[in-house]
C-alpha atoms as a PDB file:
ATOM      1  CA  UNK A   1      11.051 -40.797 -56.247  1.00  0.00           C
ATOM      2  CA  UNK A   2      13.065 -38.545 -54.003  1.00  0.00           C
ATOM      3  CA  UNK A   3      14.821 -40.315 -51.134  1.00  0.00           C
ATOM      4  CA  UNK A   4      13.401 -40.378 -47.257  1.00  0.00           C
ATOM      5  CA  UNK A   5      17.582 -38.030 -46.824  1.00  0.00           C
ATOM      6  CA  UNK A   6      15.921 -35.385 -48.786  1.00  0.00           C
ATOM      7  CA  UNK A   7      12.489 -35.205 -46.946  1.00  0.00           C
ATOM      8  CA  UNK A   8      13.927 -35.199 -43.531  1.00  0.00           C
ATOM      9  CA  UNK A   9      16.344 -32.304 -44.674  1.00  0.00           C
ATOM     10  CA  UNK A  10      13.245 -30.390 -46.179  1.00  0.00           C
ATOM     11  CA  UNK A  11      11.004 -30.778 -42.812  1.00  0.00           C
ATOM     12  CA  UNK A  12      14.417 -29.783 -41.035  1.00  0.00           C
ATOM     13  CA  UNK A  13      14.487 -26.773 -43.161  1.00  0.00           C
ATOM     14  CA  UNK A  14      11.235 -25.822 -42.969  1.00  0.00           C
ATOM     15  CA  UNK A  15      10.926 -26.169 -39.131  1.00  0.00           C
ATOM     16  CA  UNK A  16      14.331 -24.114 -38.711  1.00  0.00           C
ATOM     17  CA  UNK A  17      12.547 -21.222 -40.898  1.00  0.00           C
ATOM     18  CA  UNK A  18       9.627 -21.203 -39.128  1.00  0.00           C
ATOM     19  CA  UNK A  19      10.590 -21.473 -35.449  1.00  0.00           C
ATOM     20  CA  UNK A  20      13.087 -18.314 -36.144  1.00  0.00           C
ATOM     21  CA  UNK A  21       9.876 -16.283 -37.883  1.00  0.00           C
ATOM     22  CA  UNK A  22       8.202 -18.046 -34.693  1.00  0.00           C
ATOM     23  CA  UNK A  23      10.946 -16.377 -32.509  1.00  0.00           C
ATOM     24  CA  UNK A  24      11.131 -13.163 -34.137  1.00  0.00           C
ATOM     25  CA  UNK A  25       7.314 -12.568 -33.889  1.00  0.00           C
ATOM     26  CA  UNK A  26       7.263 -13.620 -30.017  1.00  0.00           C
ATOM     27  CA  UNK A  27       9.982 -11.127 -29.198  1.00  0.00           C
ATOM     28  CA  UNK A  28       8.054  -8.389 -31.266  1.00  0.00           C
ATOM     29  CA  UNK A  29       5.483  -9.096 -29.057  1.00  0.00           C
ATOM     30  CA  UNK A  30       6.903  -9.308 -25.776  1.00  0.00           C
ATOM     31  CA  UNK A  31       8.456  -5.487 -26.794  1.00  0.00           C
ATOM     32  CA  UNK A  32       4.925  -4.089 -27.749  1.00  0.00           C
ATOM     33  CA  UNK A  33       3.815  -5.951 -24.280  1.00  0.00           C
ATOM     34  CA  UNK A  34       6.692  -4.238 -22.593  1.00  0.00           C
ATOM     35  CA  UNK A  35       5.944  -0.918 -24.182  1.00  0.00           C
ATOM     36  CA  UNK A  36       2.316  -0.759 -23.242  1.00  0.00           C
ATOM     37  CA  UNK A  37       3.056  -1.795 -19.549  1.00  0.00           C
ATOM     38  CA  UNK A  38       5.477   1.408 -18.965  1.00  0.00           C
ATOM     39  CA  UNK A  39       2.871   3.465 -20.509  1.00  0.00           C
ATOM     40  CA  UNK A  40       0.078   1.954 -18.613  1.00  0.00           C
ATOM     41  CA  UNK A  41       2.508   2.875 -15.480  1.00  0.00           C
ATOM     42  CA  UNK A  42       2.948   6.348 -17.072  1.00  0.00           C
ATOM     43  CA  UNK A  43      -0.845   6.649 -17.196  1.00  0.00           C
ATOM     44  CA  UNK A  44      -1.559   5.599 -13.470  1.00  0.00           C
ATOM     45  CA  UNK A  45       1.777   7.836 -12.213  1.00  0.00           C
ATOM     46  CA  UNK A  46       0.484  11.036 -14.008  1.00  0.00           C
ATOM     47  CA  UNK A  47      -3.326  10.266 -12.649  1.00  0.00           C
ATOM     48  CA  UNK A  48      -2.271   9.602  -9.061  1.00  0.00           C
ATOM     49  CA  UNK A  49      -0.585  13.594  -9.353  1.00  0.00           C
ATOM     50  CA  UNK A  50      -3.941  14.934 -10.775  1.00  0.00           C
ATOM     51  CA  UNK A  51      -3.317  15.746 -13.810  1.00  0.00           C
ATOM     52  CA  UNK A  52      -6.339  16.467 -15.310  1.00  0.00           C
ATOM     53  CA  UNK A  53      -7.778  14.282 -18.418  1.00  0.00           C
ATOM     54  CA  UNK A  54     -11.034  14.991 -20.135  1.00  0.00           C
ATOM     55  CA  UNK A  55     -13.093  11.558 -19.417  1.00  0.00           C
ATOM     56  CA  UNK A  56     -14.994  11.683 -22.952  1.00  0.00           C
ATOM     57  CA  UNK A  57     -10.994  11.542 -24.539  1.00  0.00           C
ATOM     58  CA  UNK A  58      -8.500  10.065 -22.566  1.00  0.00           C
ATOM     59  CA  UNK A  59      -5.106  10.468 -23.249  1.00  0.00           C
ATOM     60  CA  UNK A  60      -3.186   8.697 -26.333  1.00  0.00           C
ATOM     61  CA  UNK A  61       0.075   7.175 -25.925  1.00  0.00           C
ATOM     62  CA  UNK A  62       1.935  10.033 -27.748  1.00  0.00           C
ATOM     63  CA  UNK A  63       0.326  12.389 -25.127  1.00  0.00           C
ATOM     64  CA  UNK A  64       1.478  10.508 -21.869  1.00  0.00           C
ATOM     65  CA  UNK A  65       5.055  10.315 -23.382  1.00  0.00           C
ATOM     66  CA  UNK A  66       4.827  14.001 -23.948  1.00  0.00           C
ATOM     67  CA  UNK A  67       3.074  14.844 -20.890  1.00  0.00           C
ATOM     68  CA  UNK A  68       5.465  12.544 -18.530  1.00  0.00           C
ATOM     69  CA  UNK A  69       8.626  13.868 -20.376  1.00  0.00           C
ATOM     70  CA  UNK A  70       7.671  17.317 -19.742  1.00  0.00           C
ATOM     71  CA  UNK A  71       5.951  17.668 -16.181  1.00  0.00           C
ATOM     72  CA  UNK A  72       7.210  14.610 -14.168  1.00  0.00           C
ATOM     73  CA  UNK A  73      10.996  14.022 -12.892  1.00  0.00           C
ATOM     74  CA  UNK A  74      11.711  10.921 -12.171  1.00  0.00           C
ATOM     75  CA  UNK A  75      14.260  10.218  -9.590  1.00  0.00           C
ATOM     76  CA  UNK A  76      16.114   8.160  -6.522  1.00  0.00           C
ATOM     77  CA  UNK A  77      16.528   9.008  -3.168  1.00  0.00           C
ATOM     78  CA  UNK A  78      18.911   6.847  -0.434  1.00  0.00           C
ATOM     79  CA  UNK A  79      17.932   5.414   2.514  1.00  0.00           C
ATOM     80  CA  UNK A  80      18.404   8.753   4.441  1.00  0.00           C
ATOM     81  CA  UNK A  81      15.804  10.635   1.973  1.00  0.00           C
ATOM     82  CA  UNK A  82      18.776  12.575  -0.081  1.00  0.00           C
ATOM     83  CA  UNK A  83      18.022  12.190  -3.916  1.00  0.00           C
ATOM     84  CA  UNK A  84      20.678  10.425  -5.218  1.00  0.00           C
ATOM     85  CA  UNK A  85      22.617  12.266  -8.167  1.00  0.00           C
ATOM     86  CA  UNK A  86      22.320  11.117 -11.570  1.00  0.00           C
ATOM     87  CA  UNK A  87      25.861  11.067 -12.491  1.00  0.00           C
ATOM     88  CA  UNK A  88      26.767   9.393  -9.688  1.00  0.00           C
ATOM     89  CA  UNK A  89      24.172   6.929  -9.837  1.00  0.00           C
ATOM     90  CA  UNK A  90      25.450   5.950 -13.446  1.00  0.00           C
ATOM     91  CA  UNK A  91      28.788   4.915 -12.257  1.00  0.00           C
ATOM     92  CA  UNK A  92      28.053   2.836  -9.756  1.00  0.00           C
ATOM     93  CA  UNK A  93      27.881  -0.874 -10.548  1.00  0.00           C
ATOM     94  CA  UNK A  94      24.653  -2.738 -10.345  1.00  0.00           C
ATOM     95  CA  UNK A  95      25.164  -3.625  -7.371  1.00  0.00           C
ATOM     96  CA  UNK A  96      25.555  -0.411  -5.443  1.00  0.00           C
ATOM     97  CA  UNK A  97      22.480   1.251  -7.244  1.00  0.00           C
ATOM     98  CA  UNK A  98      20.082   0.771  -4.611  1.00  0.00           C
ATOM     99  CA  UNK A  99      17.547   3.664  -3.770  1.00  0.00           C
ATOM    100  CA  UNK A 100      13.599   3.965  -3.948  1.00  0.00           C
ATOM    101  CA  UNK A 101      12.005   5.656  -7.003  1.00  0.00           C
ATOM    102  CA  UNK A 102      10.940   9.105  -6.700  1.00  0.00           C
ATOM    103  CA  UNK A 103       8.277  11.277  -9.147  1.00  0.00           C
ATOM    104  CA  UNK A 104       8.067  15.094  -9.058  1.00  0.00           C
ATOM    105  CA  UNK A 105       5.277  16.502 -10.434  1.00  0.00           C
ATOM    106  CA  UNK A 106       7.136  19.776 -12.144  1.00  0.00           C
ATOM    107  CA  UNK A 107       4.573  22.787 -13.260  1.00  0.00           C
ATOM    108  CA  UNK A 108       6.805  26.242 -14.635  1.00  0.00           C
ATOM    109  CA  UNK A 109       9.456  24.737 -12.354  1.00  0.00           C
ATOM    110  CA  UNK A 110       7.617  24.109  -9.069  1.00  0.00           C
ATOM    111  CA  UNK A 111       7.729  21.097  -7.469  1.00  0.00           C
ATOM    112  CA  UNK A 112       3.516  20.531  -7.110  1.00  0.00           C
ATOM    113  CA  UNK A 113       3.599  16.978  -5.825  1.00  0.00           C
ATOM    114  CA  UNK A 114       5.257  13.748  -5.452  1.00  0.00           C
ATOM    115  CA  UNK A 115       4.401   9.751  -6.241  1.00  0.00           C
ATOM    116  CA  UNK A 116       6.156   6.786  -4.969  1.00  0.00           C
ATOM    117  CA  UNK A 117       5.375   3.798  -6.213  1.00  0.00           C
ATOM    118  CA  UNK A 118       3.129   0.823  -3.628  1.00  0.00           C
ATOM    119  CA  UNK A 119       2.871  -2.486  -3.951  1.00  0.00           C
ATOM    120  CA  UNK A 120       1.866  -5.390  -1.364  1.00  0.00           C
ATOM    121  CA  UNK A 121      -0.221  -8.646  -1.111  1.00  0.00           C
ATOM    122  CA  UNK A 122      -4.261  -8.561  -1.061  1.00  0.00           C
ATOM    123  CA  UNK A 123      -6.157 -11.424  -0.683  1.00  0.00           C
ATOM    124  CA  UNK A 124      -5.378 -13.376  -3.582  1.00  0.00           C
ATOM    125  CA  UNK A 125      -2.835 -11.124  -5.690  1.00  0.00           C
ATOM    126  CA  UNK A 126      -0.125  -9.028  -5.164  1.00  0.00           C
ATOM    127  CA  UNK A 127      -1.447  -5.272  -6.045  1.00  0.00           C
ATOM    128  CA  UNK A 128       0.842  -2.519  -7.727  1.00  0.00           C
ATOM    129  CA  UNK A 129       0.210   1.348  -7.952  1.00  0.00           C
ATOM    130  CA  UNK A 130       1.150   4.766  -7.253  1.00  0.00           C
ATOM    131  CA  UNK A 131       0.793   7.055  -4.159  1.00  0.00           C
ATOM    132  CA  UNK A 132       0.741  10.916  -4.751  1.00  0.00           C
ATOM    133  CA  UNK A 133       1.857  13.012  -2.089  1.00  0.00           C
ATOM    134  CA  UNK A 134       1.390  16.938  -1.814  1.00  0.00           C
ATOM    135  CA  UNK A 135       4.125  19.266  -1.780  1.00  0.00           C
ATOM    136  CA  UNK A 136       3.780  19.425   2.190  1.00  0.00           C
ATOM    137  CA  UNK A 137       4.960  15.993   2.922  1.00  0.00           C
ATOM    138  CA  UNK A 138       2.111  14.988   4.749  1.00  0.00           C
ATOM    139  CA  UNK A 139      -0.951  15.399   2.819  1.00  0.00           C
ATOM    140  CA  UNK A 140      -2.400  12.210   0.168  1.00  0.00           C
ATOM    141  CA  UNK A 141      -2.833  13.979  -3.584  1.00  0.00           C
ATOM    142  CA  UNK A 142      -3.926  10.892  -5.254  1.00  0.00           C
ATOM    143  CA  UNK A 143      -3.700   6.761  -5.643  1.00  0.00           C
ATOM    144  CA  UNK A 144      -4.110   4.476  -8.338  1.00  0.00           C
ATOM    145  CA  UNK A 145      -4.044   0.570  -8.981  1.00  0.00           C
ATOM    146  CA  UNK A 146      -2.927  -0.816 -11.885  1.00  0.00           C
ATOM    147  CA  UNK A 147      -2.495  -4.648 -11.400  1.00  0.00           C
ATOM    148  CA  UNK A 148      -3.970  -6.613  -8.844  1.00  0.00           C
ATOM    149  CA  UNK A 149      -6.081  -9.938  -9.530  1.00  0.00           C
ATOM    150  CA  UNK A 150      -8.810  -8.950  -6.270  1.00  0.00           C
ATOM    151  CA  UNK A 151     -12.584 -10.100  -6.796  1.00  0.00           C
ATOM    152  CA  UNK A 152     -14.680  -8.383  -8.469  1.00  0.00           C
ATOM    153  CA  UNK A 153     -17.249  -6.247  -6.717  1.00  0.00           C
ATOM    154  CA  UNK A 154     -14.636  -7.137  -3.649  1.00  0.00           C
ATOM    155  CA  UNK A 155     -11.505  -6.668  -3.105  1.00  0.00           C
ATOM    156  CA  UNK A 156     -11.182  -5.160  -6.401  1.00  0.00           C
ATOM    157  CA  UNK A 157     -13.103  -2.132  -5.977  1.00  0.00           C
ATOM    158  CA  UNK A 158      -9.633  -0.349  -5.360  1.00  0.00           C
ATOM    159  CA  UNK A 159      -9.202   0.696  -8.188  1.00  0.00           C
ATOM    160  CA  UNK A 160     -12.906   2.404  -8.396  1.00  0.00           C
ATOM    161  CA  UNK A 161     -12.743   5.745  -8.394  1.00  0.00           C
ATOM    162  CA  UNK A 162     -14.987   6.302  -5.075  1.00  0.00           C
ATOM    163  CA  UNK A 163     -12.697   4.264  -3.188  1.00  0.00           C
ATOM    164  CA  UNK A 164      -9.618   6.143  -4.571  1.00  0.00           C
ATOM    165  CA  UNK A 165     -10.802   9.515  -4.086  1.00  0.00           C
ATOM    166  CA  UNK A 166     -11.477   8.847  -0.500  1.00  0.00           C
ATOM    167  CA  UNK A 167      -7.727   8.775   0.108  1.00  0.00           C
ATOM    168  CA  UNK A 168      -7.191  12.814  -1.373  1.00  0.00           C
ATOM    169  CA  UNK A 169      -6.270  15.337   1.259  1.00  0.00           C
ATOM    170  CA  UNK A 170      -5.827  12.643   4.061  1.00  0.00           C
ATOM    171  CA  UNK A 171      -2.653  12.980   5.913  1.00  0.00           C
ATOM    172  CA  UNK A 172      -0.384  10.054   6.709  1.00  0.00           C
ATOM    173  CA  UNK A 173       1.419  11.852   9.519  1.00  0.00           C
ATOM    174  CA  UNK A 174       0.061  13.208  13.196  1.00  0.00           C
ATOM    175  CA  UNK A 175       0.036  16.816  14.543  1.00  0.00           C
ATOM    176  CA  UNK A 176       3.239  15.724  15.980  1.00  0.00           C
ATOM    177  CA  UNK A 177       5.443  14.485  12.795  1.00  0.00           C
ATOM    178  CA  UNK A 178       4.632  10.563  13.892  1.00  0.00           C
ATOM    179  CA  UNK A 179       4.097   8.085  10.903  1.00  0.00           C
ATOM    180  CA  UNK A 180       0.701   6.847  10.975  1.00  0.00           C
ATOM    181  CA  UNK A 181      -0.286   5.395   7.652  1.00  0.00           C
ATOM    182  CA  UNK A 182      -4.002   5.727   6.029  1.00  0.00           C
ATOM    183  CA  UNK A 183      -6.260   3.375   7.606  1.00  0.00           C
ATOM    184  CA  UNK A 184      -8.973   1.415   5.587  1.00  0.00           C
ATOM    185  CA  UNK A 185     -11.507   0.707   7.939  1.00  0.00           C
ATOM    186  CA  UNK A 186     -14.672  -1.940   7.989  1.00  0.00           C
ATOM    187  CA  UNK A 187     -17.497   0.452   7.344  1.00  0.00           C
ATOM    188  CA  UNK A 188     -16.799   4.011   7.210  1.00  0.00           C
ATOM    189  CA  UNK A 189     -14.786   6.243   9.089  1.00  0.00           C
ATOM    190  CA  UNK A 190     -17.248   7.941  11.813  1.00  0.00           C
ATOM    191  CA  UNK A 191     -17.588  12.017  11.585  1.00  0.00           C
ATOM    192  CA  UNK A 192     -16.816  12.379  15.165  1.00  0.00           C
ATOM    193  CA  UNK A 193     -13.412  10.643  15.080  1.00  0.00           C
ATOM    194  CA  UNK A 194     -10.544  12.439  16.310  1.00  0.00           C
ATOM    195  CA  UNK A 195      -8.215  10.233  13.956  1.00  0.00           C
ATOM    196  CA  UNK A 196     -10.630  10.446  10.905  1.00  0.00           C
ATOM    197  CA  UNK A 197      -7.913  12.331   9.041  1.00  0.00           C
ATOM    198  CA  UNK A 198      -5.830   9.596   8.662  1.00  0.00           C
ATOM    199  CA  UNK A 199      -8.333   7.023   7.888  1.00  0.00           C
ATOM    200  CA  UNK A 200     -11.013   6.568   4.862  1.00  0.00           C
ATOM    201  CA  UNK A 201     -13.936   4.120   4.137  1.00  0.00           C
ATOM    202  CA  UNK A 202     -13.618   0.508   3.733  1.00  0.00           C
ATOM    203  CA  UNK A 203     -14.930  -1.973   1.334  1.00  0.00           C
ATOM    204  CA  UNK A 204     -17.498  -4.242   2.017  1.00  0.00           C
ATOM    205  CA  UNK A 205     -16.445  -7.799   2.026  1.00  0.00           C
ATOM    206  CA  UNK A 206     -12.743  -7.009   1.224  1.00  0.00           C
ATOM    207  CA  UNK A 207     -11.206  -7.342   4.771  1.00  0.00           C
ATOM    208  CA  UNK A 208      -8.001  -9.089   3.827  1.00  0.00           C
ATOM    209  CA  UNK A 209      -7.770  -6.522   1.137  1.00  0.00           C
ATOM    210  CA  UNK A 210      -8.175  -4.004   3.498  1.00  0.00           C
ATOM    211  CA  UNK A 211      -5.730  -5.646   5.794  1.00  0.00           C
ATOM    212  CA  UNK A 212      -2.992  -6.128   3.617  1.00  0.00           C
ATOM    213  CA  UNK A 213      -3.385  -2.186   1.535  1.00  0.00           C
ATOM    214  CA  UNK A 214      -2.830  -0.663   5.387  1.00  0.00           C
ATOM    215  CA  UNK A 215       0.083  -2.723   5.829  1.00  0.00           C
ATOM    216  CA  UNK A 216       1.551  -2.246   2.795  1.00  0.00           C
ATOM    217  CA  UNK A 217       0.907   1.184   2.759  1.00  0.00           C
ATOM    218  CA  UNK A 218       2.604   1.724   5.628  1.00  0.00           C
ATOM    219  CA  UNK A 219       5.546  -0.403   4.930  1.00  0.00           C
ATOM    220  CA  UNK A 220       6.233   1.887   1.855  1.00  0.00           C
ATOM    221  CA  UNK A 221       5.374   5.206   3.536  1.00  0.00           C
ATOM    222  CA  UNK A 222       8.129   4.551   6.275  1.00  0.00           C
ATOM    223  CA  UNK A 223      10.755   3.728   2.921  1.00  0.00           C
ATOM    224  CA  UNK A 224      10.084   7.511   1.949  1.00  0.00           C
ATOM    225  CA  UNK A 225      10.011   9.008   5.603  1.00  0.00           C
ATOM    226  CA  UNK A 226      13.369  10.007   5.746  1.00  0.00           C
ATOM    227  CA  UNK A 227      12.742  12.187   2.390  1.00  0.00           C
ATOM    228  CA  UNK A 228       9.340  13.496   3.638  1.00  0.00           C
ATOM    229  CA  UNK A 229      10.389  14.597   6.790  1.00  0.00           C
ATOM    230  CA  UNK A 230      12.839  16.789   5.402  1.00  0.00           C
ATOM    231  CA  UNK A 231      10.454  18.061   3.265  1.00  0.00           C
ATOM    232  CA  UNK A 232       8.030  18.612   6.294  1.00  0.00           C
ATOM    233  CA  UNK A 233      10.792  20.599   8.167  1.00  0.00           C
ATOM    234  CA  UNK A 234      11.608  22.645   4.615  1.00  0.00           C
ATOM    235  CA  UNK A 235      14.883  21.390   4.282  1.00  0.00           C
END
């Protein structure tokens, strides 16, 4: 009969060999997690510049990579809107690498649009997505959503497409150059408003939502000013 020594060594054993196969499957997983979450990003940064997908075949992961690799430069730009230079960048310490993330949409070496990314507090989440800017500095191309925890039917009807595709072609500046923002109002935005260009339809019973997308918004908008103003003035 084998002593009670040599049982607690072999549950020992045993428990040591599983919890590392244990380990080495959870940090498998938490990669593959990790992997799908840039693409997902990828995805939403690529549809918020309008590039085209057919709807009956969306795109597979090998053709974001591609598609984002070739067509979309991703820098940084300082507080004062210059784009901060790679090489530089690099040897800075962690510290002193602070800047705000910039996408170019690049087509035959054109710059046809920017995307920046947005982020701010709802009603009962924190949202995340991407706002596309035209190559004018002033004009919306596109937005996208791609976390938020909003109701259903509610609040998180931003990510529907008919609420999205309100925001192309509105312009987040006045006549004048002044930051205004893109206003989500209760209702819809009335045909005879002189300031209808800067806002788009609301959704119904989503006012916090609402509230806290036109602050945020704003809030990131007036990060990327400096950048888009030069652009405005074709520096």
């Amino acid at each position: 009969m084998r002593s009670n020594s040599y049982t607690l060594t072999f549950i020992s054993a045993v428990t040591v060999v599983l919890g590392f196969f244990l380990s080495l499957a959870a940090e498998s997983l938490r990669e593959k997690q990790e992997i799908n979450v840039q693409l997902d990003m990828k995805k939403n940064i690529l549809t918020a510049l309008a590039f085209e997908q057919n709807p009956s075949r969306p795109w597979t992961s090998i053709e974001v990579e591609n598609l984002f690799k070739k067509s979309v430069r991703d820098n940084k730009i300082d507080k004062n809107g210059n784009l901060v230079k790679k090489s530089s960048e690099k040897s800075k310490s962690k510290s002193e690498q602070k800047g705000f993330t910039l996408y170019e949409k690049i087509i035959n070496g054109k710059v046809e649009g920017y995307a920046i990314p947005i982020s701010g507090k709802g009603l009962w989440s924190t949202l995340y997505g991407y706002l596309a800017i035209e190559p004018d500095g002033r004009s919306v191309k596109g937005i996208t959503f791609y976390a938020h925890k909003e109701t259903p039917g509610l609040g998180g009807e931003v990510e529907k497409p008919w609420f999205k595709n309100n925001f192309i072609g509105k312009q987040f500046v006045d006549e004048e150059g002044n930051l205004t923002g893109i206003q989500v109002v209760k209702g819809k935005v009335a045909v005879d408003d002189p300031k209808k260009n800067h806002k788009v339809d609301g959704i119904s019973g989503a006012t916090m939502t609402c509230k806290g997308l036109n602050e945020f918004l704003k809030k990131d908008l007036e990060k990327y000013e400096p950048f888009f103003k030069q652009i405005r003035a074709g520096v």
